[in-house]
Protein backbone atom coordinates (compact mmCIF):
# COMPACT_ATOMS: atom_id res chain seq x y z
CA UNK A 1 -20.54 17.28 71.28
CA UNK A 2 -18.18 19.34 68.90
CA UNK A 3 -15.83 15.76 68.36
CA UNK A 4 -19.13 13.84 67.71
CA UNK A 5 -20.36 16.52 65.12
CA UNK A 6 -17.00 16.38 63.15
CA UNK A 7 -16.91 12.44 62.95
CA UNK A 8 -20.62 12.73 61.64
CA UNK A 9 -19.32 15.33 58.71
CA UNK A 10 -16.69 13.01 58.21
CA UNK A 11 -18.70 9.88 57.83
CA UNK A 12 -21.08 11.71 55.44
CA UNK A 13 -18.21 13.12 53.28
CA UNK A 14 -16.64 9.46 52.61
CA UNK A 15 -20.03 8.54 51.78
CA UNK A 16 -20.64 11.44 49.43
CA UNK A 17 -17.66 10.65 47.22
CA UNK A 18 -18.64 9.65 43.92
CA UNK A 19 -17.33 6.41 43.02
CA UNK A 20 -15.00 6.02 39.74
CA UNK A 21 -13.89 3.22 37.30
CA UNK A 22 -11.70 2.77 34.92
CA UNK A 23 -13.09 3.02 31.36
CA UNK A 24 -10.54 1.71 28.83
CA UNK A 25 -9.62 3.64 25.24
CA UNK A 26 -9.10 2.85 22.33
CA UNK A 27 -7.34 5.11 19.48
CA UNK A 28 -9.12 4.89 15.85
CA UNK A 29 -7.00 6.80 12.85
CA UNK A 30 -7.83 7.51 9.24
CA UNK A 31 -5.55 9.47 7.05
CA UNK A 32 -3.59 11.42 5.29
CA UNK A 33 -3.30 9.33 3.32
CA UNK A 34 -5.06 5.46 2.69
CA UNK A 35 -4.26 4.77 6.19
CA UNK A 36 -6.96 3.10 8.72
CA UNK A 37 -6.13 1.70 12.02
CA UNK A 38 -7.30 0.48 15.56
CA UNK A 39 -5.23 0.77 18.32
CA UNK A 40 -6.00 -0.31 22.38
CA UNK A 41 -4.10 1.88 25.32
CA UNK A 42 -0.87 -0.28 24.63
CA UNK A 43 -0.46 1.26 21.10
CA UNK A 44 -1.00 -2.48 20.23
CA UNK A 45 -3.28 -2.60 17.36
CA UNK A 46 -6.65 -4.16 18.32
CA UNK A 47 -7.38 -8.05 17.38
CA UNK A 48 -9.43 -9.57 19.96
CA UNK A 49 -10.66 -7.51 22.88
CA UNK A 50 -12.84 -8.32 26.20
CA UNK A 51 -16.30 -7.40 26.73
CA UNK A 52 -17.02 -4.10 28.54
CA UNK A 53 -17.21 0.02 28.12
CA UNK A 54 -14.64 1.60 26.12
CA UNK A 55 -14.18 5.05 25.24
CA UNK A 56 -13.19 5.26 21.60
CA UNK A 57 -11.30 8.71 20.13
CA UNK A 58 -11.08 8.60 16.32
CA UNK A 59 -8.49 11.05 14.91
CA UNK A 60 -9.75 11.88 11.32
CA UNK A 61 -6.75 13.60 9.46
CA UNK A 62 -8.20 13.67 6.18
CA UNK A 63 -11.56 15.47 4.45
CA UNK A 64 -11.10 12.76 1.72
CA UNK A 65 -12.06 9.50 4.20
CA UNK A 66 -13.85 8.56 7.41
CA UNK A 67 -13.63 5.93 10.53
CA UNK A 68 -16.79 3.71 10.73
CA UNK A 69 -16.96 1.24 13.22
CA UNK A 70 -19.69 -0.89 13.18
CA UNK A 71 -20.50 -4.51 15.31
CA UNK A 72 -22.99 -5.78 17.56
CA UNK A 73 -24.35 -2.86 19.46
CA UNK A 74 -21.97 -0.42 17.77
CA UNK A 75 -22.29 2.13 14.81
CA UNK A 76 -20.35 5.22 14.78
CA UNK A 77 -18.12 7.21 12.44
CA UNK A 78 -16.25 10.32 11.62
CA UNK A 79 -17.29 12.58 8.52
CA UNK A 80 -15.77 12.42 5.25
CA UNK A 81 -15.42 15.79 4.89
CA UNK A 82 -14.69 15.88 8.51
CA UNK A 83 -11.17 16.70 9.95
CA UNK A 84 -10.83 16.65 13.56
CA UNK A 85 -11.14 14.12 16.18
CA UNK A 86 -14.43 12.57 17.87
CA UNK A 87 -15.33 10.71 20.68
CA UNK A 88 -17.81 8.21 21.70
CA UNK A 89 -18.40 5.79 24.80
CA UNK A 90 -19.09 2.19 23.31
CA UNK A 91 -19.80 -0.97 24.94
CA UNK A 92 -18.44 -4.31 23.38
CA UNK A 93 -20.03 -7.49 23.06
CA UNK A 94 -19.41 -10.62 22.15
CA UNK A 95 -18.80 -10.74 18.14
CA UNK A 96 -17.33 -9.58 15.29
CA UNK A 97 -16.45 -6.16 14.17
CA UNK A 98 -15.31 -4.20 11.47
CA UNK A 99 -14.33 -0.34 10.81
CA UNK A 100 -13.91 1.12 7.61
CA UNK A 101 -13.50 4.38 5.28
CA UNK A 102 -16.96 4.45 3.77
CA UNK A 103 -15.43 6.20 0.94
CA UNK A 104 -13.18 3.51 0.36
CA UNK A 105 -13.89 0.45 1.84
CA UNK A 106 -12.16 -1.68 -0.29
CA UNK A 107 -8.81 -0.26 0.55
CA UNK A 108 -9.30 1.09 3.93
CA UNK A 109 -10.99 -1.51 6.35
CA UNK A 110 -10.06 -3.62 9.47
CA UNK A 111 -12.09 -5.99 11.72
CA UNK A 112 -11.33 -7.67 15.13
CA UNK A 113 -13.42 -10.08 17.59
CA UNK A 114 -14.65 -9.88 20.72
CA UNK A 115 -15.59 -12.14 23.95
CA UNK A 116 -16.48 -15.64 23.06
CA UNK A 117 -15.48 -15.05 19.63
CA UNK A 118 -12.23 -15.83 18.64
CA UNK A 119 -10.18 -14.48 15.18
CA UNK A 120 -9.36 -17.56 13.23
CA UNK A 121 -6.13 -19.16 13.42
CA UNK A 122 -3.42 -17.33 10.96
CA UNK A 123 -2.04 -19.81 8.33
CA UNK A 124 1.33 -19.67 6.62
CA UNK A 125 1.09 -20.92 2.67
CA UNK A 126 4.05 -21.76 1.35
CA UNK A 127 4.47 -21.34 -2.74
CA UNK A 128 5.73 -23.81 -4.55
CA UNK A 129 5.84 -20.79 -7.96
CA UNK A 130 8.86 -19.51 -8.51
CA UNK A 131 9.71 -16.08 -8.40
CA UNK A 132 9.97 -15.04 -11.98
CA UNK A 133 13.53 -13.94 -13.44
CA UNK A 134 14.32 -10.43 -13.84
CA UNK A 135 14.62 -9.33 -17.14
CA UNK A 136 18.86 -9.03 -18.47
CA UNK A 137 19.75 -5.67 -19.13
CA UNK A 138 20.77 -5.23 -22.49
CA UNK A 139 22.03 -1.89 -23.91
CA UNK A 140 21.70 -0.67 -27.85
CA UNK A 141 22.96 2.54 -29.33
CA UNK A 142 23.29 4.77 -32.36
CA UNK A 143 26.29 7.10 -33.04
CA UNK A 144 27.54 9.30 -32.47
CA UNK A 145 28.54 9.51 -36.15
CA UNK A 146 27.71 6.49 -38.56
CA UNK A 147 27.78 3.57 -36.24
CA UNK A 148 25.66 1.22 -34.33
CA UNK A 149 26.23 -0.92 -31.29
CA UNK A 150 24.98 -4.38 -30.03
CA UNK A 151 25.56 -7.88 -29.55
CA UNK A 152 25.82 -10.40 -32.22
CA UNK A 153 24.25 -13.14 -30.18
CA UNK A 154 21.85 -13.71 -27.30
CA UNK A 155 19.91 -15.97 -25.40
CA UNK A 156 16.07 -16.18 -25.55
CA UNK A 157 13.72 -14.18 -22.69
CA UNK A 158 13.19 -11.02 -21.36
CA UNK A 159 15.64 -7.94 -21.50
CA UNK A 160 15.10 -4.34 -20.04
CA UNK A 161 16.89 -2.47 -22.91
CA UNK A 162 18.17 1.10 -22.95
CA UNK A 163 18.50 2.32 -26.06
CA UNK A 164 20.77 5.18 -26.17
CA UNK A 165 20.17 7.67 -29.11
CA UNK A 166 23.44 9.77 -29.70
CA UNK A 167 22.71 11.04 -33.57
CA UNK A 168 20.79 13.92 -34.93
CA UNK A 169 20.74 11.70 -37.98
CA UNK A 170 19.75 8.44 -37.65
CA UNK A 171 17.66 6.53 -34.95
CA UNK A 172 17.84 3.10 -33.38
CA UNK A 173 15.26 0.77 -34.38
CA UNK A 174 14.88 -3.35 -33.00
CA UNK A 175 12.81 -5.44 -35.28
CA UNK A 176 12.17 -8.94 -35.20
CA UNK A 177 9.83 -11.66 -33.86
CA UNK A 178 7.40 -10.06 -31.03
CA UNK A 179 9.11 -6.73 -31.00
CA UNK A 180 9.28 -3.39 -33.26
CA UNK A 181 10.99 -0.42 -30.86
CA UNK A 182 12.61 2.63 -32.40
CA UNK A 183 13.66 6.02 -30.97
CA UNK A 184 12.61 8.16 -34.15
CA UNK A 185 15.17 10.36 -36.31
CA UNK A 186 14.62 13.72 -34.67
CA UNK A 187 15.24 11.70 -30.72
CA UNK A 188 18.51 12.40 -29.13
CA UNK A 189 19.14 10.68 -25.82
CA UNK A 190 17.99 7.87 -23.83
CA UNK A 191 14.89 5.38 -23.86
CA UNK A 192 13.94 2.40 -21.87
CA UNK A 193 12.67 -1.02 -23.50
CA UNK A 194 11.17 -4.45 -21.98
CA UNK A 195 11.02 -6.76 -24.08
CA UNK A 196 11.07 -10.92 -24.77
CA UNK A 197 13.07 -11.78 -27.51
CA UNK A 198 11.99 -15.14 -29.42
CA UNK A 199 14.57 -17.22 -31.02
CA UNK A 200 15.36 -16.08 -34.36
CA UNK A 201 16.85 -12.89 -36.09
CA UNK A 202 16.62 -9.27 -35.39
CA UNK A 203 17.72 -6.12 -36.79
CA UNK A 204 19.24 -3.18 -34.90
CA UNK A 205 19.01 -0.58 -37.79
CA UNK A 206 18.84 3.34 -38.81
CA UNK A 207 14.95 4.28 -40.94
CA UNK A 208 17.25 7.16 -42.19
CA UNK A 209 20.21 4.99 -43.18
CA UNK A 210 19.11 1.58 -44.39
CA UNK A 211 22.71 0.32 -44.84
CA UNK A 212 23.58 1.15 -41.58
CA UNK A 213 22.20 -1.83 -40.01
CA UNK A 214 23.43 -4.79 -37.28
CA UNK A 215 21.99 -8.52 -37.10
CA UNK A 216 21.16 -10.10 -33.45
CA UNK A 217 20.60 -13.95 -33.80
CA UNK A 218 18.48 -15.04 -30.85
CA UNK A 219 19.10 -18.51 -30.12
């Protein structure tokens, strides 16, 4: 009697147990800064996934933006002024979906498919544009004491220039086609220029010292 009374505990025990299954998670993140992301279990950030239940924890790090995900079946978000993280249980269908900072949504959005739906096929474009030159450094200067430096001759196009301003009495001023820099009489020390120089002729001169004066024939 007492053996049959423990196998009948038993027996109602196993059938007592509450059942469990696995739910999978996925990560959402906003912030600090204009950051937004999606990520599965993995770490793997989230491009297609399969239909089911999926417990979602956003982790807001920022009072400035939110994490709204929205799709078939699916709206939630964070706060704006919300820092912290939330949690919701969401169940995925088949289609399309996108989360966002509703504050900036523009700058801060994703989207990924689900089920039946597929993301479209990622295309490489090649250009056939060149990459555009760099501008030629090209350095000018004034004193110290009555002088000026710089070339005599150059080549058309685009120059980064520093002008380096070593007088308390003069400045350095470029004039010519396109382009009219100076440093200013009272400037000591350094400035930076970018320019295009056009053939022709400039001047590298003083305003305080007319006759101090150089000639740059662009050509």
């Amino acid at each position: 009697m007492r053996l049959a009374l423990i196998a009948s505990v038993a027996v109602c025990l196993v059938t007592a147990a509450p059942t469990t299954s696995a739910v999978a998670e996925l990560t959402g993140s906003v912030g600090p800064g204009f950051v937004i992301s999606l990520r599965d279990a993995n770490g793997a950030g989230v491009s297609h996934l399969d239909p089911g239940t999926y417990a979602l924890v956003i982790h807001d790090k920022s009072d400035l933006h939110d994490f709204h995900l929205t799709g078939p079946g699916v709206d939630v978000a964070s706060d704006v002024t919300f820092i912290g993280d939330k949690m919701f249980t969401i169940t995925i269908t088949d289609g399309t979906y996108n989360f966002e900072c509703d504050a900036h949504p523009t700058l801060m959005k994703g989207t990924f498919t689900a089920g039946k739906v597929t993301p479209p096929p990622t295309t490489t474009t090649t250009s056939t544009t060149p990459a555009p030159t760099p501008p030629k450094p090209l350095t000018l200067a004034v004193g110290p004491g009555r002088r000026i430096t710089a070339p005599a001759r150059l080549q058309p196009g685009r120059y980064t220039i520093t002008a380096r301003d070593a007088s308390a009495a003069d400045d350095l001023h470029l004039k010519g086609p396109g382009v009219d820099r100076k440093t200013g009489v009272a400037f000591r020390g350094k400035l930076r220029w970018t320019v295009t120089l056009k053939s022709g002729t400039y001047r590298v001169f003083s305003d305080a010292h007319r006759t101090l004066t150089r000639k740059i024939t662009v050509r």
